[in-house]
C-alpha atoms as a PDB file:
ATOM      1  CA  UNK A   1     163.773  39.419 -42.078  1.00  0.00           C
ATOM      2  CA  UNK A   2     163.992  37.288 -45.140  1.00  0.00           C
ATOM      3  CA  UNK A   3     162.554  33.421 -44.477  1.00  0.00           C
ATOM      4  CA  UNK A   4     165.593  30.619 -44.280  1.00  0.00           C
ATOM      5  CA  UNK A   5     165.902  29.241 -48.133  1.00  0.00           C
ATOM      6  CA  UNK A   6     168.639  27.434 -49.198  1.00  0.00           C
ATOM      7  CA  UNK A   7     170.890  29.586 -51.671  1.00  0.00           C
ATOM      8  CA  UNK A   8     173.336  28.436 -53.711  1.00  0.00           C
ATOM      9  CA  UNK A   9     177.314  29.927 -53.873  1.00  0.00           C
ATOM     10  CA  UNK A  10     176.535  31.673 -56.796  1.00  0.00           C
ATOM     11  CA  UNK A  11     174.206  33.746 -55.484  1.00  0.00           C
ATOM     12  CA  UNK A  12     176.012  34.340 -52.231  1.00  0.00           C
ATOM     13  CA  UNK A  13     178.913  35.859 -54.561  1.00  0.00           C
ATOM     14  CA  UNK A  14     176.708  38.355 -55.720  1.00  0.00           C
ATOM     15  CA  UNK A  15     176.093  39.756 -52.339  1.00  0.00           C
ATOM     16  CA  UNK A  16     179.689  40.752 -51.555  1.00  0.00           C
ATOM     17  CA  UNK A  17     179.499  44.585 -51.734  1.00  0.00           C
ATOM     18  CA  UNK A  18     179.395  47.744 -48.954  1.00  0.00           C
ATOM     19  CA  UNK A  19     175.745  47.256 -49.209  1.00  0.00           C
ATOM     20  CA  UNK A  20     175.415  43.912 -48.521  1.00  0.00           C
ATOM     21  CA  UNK A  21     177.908  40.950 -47.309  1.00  0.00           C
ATOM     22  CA  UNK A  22     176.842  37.505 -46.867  1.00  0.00           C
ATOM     23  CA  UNK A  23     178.589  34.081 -45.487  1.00  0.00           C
ATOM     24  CA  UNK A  24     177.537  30.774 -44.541  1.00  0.00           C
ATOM     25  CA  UNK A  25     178.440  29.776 -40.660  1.00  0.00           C
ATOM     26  CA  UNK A  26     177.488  26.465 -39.356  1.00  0.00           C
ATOM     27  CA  UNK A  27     175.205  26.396 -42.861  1.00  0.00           C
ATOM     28  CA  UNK A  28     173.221  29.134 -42.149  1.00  0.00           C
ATOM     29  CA  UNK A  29     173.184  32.682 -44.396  1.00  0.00           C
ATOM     30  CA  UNK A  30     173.960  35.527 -42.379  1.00  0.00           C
ATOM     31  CA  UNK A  31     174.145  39.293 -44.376  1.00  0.00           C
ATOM     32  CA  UNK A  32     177.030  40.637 -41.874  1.00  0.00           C
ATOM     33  CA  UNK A  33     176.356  44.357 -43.486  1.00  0.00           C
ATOM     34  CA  UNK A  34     172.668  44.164 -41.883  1.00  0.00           C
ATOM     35  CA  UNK A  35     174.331  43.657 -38.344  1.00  0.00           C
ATOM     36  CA  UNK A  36     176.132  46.629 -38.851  1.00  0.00           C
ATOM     37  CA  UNK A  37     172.782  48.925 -38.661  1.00  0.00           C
ATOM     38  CA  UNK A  38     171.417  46.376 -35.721  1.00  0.00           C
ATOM     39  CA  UNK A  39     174.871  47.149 -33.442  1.00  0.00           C
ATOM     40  CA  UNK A  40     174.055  49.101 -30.852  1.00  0.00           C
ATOM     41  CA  UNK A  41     177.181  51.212 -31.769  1.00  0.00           C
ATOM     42  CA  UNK A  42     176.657  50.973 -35.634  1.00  0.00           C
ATOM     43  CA  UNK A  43     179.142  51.952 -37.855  1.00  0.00           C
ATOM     44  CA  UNK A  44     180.823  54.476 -35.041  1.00  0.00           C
ATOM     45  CA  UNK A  45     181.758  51.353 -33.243  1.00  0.00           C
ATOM     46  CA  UNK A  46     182.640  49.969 -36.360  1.00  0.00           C
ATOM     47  CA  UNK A  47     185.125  52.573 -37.467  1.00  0.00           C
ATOM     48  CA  UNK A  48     186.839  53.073 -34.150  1.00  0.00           C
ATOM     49  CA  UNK A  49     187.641  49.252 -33.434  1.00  0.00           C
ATOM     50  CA  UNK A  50     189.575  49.744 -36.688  1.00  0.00           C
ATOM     51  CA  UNK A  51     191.437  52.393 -35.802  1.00  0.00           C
ATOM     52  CA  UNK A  52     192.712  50.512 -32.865  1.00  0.00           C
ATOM     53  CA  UNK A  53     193.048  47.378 -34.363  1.00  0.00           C
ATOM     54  CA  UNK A  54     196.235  49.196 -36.468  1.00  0.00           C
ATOM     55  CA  UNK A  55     199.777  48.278 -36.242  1.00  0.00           C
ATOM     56  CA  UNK A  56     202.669  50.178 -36.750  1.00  0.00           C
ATOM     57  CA  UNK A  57     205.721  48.331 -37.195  1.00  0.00           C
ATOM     58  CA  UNK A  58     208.575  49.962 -36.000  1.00  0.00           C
ATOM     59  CA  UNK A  59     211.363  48.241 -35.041  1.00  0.00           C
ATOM     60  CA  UNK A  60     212.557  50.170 -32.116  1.00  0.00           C
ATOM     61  CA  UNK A  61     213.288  47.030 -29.277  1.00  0.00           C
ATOM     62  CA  UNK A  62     214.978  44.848 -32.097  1.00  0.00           C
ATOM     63  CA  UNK A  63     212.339  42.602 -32.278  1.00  0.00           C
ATOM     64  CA  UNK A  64     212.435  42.008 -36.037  1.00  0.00           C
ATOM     65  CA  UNK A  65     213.724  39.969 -37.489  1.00  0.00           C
ATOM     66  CA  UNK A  66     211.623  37.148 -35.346  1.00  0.00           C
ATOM     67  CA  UNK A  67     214.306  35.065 -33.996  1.00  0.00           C
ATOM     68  CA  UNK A  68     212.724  31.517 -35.210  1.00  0.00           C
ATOM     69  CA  UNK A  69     214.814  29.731 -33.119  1.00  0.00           C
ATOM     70  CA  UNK A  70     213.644  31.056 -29.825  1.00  0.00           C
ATOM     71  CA  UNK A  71     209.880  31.027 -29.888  1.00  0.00           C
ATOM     72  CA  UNK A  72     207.565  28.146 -29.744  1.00  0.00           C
ATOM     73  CA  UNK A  73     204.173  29.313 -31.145  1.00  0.00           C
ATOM     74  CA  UNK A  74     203.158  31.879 -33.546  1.00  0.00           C
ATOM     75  CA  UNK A  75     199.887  33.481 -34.359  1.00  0.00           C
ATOM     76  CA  UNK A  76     199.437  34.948 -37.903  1.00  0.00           C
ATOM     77  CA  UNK A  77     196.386  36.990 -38.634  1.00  0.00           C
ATOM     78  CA  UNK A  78     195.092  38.883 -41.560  1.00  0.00           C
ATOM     79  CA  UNK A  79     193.049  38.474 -44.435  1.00  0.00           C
ATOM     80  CA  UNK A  80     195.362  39.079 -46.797  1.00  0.00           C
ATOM     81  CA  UNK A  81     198.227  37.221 -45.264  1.00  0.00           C
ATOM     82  CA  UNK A  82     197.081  34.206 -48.153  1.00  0.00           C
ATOM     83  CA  UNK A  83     196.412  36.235 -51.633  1.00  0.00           C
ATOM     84  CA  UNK A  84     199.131  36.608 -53.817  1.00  0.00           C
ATOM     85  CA  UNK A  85     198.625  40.124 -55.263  1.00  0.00           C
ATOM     86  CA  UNK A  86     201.485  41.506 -56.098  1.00  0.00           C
ATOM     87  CA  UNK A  87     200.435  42.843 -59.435  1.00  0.00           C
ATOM     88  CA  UNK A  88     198.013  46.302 -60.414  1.00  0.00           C
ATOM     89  CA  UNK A  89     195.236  46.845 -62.489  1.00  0.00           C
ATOM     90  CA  UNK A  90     194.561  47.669 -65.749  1.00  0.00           C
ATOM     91  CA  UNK A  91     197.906  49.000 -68.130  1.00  0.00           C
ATOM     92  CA  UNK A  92     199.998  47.925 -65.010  1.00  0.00           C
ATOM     93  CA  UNK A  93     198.424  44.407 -64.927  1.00  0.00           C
ATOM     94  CA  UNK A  94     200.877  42.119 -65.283  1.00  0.00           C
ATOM     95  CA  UNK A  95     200.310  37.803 -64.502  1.00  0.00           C
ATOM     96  CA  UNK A  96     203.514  36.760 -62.389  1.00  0.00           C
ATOM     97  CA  UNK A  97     205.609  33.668 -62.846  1.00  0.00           C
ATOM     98  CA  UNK A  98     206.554  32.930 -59.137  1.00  0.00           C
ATOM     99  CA  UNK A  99     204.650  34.526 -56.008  1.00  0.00           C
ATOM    100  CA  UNK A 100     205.565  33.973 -52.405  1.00  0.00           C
ATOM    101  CA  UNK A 101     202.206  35.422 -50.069  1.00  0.00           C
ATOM    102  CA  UNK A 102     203.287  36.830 -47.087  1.00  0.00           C
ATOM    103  CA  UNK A 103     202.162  33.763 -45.278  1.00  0.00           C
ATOM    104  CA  UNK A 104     204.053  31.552 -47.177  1.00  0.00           C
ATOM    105  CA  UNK A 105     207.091  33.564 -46.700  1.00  0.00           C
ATOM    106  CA  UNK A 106     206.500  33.940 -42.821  1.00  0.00           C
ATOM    107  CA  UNK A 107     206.280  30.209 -42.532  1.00  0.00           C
ATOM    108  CA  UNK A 108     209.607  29.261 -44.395  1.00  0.00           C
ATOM    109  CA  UNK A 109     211.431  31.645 -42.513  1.00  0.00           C
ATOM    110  CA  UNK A 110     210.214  30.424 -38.969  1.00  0.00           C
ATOM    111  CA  UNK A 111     210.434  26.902 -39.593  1.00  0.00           C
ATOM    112  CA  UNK A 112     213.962  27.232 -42.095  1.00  0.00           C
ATOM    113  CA  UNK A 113     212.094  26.056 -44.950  1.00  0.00           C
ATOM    114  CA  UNK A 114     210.363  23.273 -43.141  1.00  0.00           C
ATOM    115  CA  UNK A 115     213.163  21.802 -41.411  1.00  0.00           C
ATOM    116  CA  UNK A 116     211.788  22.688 -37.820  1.00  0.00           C
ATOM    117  CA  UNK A 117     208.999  20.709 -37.454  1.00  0.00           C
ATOM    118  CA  UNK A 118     208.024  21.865 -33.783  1.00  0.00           C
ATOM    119  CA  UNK A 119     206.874  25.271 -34.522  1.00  0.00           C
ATOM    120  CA  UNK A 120     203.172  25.917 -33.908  1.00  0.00           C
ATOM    121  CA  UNK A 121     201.684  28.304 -36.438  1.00  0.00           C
ATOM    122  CA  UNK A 122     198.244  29.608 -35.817  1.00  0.00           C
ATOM    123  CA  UNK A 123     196.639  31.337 -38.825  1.00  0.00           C
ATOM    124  CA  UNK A 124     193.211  32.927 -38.509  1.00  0.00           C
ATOM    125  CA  UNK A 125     191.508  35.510 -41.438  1.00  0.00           C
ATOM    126  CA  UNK A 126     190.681  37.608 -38.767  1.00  0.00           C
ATOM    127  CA  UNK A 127     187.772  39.864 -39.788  1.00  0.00           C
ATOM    128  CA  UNK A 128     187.029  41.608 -43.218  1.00  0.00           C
ATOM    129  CA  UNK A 129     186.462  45.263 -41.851  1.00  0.00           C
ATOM    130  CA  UNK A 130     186.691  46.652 -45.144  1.00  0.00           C
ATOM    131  CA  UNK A 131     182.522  47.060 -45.977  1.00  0.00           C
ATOM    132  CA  UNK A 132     181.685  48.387 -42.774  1.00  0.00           C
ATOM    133  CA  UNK A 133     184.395  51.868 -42.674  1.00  0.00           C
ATOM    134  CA  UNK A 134     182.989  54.628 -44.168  1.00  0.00           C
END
């Protein structure tokens, strides 16, 4: 293992890839991707927690739309809830005028576009599974 150095963003960005994945907690470097091959279930375990961790919406009990007026709390996970990417690549690129993120859009509906001021929201990234499925 690689002695404790301090590293600066720049270089951290450069070790976002399958291979590799690194992020500061509590100021410390970890490489997440080198955890993967240290798990006692490796990228097995890896692959099935995903595969769990999916969710089909289907509307079946009603449940949807979330009647804002009735609940108290809310937790909203995802990495992606936050980024704006409503666009493709290359011919179909395309910058937009106005974007709404789906977490933006969530929150204006449960609190009426900020008018109900008692509604908790919890947000949370959740984890980025995407390096370690084969």
């Amino acid at each position: 293992m690689e002695s404790l150095r301090i590293r600066e963003r720049s270089e951290l960005a450069e070790h976002i890839s399958l291979q590799s994945y690194w992020v500061i907690i509590d100021q410390i470097v970890y490489d997440l991707a080198s955890f993967v091959e240290f798990h006692p279930g490796g990228p097995r375990i890896n692959r099935q927690l995903a595969g769990e961790s999916i969710v089909l919406l289907k509307n079946n009990s009603g449940i949807l739309p979330i009647p804002s007026d009735e609940i108290e709390e809310i937790a909203l996970l995802g990495p992606n809830l936050k980024n704006g990417a409503y666009c493709g690549g290359g011919s179909a690129q395309l910058n937009s005028y106005y974007v709404v993120t789906n977490y933006q859009g969530i929150v204006d509906r449960l609190t009426n576009n900020g008018h109900r001021k008692d509604m908790k929201i919890n947000y949370e990234v959740g984890v980025h599974s995407w390096g370690f499925l084969p």
